[in-house]
N, C-alpha and C. Protein backbone atom coordinates (compact mmCIF):
# COMPACT_ATOMS: atom_id res chain seq x y z
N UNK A 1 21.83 -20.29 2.15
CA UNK A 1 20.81 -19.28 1.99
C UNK A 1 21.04 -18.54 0.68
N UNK A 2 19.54 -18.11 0.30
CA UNK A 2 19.90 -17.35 -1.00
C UNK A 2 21.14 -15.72 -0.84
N UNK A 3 21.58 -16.51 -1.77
CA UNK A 3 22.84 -14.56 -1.63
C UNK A 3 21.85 -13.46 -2.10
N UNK A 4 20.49 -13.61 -2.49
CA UNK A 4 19.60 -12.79 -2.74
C UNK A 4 19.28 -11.97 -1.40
N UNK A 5 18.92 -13.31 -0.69
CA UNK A 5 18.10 -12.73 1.05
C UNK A 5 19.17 -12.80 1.98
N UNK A 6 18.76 -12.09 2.98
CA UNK A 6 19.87 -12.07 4.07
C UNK A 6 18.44 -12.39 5.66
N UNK A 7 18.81 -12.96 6.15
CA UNK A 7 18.11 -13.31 7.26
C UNK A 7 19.06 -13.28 8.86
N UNK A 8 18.72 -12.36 9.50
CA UNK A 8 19.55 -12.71 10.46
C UNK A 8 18.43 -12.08 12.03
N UNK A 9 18.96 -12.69 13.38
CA UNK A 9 18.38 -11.94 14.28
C UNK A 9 18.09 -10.27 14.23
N UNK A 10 16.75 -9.84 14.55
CA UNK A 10 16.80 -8.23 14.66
C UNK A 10 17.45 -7.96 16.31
N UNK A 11 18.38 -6.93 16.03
CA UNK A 11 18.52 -6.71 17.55
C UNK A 11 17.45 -6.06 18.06
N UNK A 12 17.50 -5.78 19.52
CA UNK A 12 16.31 -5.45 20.19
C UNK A 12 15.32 -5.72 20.65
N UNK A 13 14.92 -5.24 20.77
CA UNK A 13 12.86 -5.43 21.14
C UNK A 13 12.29 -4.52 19.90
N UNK A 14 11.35 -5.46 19.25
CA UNK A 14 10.75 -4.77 17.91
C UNK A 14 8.96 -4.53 18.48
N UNK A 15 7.85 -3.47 18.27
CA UNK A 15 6.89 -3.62 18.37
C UNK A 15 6.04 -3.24 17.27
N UNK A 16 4.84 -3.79 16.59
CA UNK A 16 4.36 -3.44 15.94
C UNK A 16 2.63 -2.83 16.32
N UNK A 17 2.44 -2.08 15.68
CA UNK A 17 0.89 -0.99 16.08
C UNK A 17 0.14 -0.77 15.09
N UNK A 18 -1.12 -1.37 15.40
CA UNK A 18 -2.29 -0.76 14.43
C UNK A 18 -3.01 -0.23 15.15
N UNK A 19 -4.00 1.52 14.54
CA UNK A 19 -4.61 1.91 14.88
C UNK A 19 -4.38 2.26 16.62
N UNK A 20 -3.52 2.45 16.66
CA UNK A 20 -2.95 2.99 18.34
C UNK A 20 -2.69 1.65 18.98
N UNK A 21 -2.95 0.62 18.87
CA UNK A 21 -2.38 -0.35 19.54
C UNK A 21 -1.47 -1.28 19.47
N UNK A 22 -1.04 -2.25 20.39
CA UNK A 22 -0.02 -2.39 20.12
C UNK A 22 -0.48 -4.49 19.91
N UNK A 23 -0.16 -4.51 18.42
CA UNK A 23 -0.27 -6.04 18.06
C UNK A 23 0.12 -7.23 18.45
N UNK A 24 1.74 -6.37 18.90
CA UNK A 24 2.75 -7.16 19.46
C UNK A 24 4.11 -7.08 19.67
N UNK A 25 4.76 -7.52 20.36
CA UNK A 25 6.31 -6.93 21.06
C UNK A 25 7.13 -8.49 21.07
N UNK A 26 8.20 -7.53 20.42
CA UNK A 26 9.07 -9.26 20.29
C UNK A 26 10.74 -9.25 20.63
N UNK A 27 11.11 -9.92 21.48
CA UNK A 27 12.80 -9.83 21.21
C UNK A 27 13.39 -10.62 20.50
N UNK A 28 12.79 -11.40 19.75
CA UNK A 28 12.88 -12.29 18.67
C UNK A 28 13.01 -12.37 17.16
N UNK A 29 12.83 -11.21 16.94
CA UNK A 29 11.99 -11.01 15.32
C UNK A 29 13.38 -11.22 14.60
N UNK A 30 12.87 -11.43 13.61
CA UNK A 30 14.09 -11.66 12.17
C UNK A 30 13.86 -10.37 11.31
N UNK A 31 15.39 -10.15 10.65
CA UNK A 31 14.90 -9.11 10.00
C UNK A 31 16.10 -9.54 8.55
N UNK A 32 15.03 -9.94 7.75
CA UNK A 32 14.77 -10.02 6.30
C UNK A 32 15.52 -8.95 5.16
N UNK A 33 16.68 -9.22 4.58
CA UNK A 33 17.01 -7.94 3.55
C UNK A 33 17.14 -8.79 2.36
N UNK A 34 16.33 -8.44 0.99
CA UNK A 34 15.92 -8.68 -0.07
C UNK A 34 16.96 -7.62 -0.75
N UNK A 35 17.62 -8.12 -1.56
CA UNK A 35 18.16 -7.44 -2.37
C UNK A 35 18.78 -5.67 -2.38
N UNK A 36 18.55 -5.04 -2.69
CA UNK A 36 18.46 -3.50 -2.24
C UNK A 36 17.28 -3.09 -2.14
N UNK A 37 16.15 -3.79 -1.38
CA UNK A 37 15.12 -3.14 -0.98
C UNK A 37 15.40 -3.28 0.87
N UNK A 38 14.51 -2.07 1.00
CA UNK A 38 14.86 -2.12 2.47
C UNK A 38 14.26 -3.03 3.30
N UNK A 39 15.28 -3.69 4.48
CA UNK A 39 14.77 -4.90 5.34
C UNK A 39 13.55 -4.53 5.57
N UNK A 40 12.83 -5.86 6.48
CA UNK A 40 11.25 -6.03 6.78
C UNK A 40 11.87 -6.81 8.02
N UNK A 41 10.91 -6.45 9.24
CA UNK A 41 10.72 -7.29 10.38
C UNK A 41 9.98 -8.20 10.24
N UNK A 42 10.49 -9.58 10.50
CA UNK A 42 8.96 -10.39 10.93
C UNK A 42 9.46 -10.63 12.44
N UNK A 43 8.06 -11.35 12.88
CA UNK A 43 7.84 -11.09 14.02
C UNK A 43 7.30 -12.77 14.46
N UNK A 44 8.01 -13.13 15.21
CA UNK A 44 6.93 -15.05 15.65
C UNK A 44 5.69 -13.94 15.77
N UNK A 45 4.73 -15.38 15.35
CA UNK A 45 3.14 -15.67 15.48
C UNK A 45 3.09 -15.91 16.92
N UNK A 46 4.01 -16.33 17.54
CA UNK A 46 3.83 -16.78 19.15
C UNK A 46 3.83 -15.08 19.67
N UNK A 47 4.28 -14.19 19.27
CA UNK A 47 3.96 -12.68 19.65
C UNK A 47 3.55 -11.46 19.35
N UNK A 48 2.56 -12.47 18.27
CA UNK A 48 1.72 -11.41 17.68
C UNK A 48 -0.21 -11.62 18.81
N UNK A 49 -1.17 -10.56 18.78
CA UNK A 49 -1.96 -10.62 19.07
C UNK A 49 -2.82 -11.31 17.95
N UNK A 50 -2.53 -12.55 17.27
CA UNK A 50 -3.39 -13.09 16.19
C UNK A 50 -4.72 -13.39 16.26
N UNK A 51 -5.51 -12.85 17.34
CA UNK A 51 -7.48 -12.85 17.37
C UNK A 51 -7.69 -10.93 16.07
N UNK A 52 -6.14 -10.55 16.21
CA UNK A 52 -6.53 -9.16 16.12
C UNK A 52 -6.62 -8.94 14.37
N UNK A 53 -6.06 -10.31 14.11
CA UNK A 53 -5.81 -10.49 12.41
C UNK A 53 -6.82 -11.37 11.71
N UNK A 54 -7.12 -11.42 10.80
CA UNK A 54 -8.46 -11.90 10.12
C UNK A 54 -7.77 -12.72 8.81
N UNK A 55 -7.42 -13.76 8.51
CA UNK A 55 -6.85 -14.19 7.40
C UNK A 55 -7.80 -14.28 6.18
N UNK A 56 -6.84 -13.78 5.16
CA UNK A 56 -7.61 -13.31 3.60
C UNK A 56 -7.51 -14.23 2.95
N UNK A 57 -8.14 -14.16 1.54
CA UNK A 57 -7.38 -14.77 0.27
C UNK A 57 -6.70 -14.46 -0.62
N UNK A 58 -6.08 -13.37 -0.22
CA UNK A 58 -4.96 -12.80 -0.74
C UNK A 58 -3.60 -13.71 -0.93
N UNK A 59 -2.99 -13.73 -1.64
CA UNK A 59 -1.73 -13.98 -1.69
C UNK A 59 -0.81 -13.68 -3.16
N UNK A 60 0.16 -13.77 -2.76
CA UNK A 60 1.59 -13.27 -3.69
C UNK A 60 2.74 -14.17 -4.05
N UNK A 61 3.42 -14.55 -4.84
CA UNK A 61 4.54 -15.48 -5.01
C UNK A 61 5.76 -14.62 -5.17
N UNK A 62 7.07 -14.71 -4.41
CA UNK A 62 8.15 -14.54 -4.32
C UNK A 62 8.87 -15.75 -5.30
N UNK A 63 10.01 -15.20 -6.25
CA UNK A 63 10.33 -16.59 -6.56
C UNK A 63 11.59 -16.98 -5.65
N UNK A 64 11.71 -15.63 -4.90
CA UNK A 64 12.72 -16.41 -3.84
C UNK A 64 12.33 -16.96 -2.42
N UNK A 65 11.25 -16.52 -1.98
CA UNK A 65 10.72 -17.19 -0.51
C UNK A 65 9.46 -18.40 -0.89
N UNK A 66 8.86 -17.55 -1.84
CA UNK A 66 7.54 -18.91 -1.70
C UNK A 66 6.66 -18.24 -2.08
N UNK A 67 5.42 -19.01 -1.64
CA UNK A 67 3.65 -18.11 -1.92
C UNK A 67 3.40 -17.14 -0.07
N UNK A 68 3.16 -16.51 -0.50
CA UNK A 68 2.29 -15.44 1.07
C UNK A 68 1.37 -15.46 1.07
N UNK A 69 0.75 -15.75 2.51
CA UNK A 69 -0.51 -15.57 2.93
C UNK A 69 -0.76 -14.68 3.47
N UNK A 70 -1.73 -13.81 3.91
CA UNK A 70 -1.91 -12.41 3.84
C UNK A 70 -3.19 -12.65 4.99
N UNK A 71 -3.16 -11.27 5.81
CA UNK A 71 -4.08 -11.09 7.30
C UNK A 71 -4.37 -9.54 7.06
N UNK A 72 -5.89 -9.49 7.07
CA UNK A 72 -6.30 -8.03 7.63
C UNK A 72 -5.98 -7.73 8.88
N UNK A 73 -5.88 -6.43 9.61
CA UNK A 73 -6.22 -6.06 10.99
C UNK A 73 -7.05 -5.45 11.38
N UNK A 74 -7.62 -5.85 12.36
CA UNK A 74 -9.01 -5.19 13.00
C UNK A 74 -8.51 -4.71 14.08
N UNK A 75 -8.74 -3.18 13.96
CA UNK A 75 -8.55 -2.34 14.65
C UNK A 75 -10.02 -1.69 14.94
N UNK A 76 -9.89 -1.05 16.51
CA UNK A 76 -10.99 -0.64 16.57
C UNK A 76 -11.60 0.61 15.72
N UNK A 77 -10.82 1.22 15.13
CA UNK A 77 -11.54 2.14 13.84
C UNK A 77 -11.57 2.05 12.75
N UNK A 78 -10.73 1.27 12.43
CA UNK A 78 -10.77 0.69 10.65
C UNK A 78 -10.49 -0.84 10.30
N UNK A 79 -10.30 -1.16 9.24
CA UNK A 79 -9.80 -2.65 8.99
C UNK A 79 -8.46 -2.00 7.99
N UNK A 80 -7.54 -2.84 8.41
CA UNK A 80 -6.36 -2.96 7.44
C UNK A 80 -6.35 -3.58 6.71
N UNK A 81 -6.66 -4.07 5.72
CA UNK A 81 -6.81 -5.19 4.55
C UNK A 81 -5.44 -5.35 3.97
N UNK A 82 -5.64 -6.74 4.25
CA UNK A 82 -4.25 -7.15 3.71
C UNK A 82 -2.28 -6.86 4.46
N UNK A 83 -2.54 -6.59 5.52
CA UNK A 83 -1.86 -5.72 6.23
C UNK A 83 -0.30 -6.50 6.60
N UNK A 84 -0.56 -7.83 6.69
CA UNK A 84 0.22 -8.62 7.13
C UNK A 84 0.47 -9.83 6.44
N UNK A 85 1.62 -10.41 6.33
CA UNK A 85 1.50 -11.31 5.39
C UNK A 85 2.72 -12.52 6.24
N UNK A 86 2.54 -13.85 5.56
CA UNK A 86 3.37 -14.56 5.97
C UNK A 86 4.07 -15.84 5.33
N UNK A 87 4.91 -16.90 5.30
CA UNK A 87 5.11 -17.41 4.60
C UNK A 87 4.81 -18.98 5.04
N UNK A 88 3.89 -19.64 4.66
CA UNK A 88 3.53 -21.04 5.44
C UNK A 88 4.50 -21.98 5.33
N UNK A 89 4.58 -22.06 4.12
CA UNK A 89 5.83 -23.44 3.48
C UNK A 89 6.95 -22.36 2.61
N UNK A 90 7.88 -21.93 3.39
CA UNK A 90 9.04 -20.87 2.53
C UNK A 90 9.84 -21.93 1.89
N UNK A 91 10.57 -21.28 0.67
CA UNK A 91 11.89 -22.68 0.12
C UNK A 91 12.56 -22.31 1.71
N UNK A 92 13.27 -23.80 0.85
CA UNK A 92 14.21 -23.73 1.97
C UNK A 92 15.50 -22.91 2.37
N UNK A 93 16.14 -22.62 1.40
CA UNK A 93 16.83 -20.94 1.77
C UNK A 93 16.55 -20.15 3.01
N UNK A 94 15.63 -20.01 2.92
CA UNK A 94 14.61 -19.20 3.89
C UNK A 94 13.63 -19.80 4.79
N UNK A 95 14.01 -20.60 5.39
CA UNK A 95 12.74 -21.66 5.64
C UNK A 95 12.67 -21.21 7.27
N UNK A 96 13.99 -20.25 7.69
CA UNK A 96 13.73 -19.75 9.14
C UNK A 96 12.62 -18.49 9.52
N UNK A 97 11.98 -17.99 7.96
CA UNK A 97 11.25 -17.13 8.43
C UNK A 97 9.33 -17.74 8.88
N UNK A 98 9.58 -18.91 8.64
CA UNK A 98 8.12 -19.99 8.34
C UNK A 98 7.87 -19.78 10.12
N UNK A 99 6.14 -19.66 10.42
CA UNK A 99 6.05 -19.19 11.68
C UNK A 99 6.40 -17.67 11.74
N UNK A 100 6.48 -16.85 10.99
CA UNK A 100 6.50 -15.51 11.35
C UNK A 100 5.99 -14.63 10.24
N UNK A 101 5.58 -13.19 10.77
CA UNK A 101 4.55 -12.73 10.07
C UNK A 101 5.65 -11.34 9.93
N UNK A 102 4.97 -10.48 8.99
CA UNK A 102 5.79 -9.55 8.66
C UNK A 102 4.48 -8.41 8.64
N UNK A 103 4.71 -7.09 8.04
CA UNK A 103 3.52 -6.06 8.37
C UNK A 103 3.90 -4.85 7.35
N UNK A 104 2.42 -4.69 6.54
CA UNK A 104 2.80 -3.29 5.56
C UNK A 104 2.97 -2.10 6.41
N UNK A 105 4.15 -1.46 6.68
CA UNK A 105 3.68 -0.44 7.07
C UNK A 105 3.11 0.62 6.64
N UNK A 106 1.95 1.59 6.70
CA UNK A 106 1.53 2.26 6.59
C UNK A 106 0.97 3.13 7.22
N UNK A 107 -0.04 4.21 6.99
CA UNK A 107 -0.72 5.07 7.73
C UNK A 107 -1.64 4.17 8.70
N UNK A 108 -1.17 4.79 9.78
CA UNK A 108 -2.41 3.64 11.37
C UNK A 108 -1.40 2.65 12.02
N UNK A 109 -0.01 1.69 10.85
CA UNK A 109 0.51 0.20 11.21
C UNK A 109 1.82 1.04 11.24
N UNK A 110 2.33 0.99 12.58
CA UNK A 110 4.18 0.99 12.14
C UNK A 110 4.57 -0.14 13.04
N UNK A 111 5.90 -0.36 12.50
CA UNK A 111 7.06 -1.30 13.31
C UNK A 111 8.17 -0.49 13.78
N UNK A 112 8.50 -0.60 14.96
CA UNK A 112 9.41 0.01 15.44
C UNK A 112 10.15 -0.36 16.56
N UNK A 113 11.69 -0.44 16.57
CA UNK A 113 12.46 -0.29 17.40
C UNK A 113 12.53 -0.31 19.20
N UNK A 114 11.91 -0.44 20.07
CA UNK A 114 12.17 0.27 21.16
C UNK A 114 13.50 0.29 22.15
């Protein structure tokens, strides 16, 4: 693995929320540390509510994971654009985060702990 990324099990139960609800709950999730930026949860696609995400044409290149594909959320009061992102074909370094989605947090979206 890259000595860049660190990938390892998140402990716990992780849940993520848009707009008061809840997207999805995982005891599974990976949690991602990039360099000295602070870790990111992803979360399997097998436990996310994915009718609730709208896939964009957004995307971004990492030169250490790959290209991202990117999901609005539809929430019942707003749309999150761009909210979620994921990695289809990651290098291989990282190729355990492929199948899982990660989430901007922001105002309406958090990830959290329970």
């Amino acid at each position: 693995m890259s000595k860049h990324i660190t990938i390892r099990p998140a402990e716990g139960t992780w849940v993520v929320r848009a707009g008061g609800a809840v997207l999805g709950e995982s005891n599974a999730a990976l949690e991602l540390s990039e360099g000295d930026l602070p870790f990111v949860i992803y979360f399997p696609k097998s436990d996310i509510a994915m009718a609730l995400l709208d896939s964009t044409d957004h995307t971004t290149a990492n030169p250490h994971v790959g290209q991202a594909s990117y999901f609005s959320i539809m929430s019942k009061s707003r749309t999150y654009a761009n909210a979620a992102w994921c990695y289809e074909d990651p290098k291989q370094d990282v190729a355990g985060i492929k199948g899982y989605l990660a989430f901007h947090v922001q105002d309406g979206v958090m990830v959290e702990q329970i």
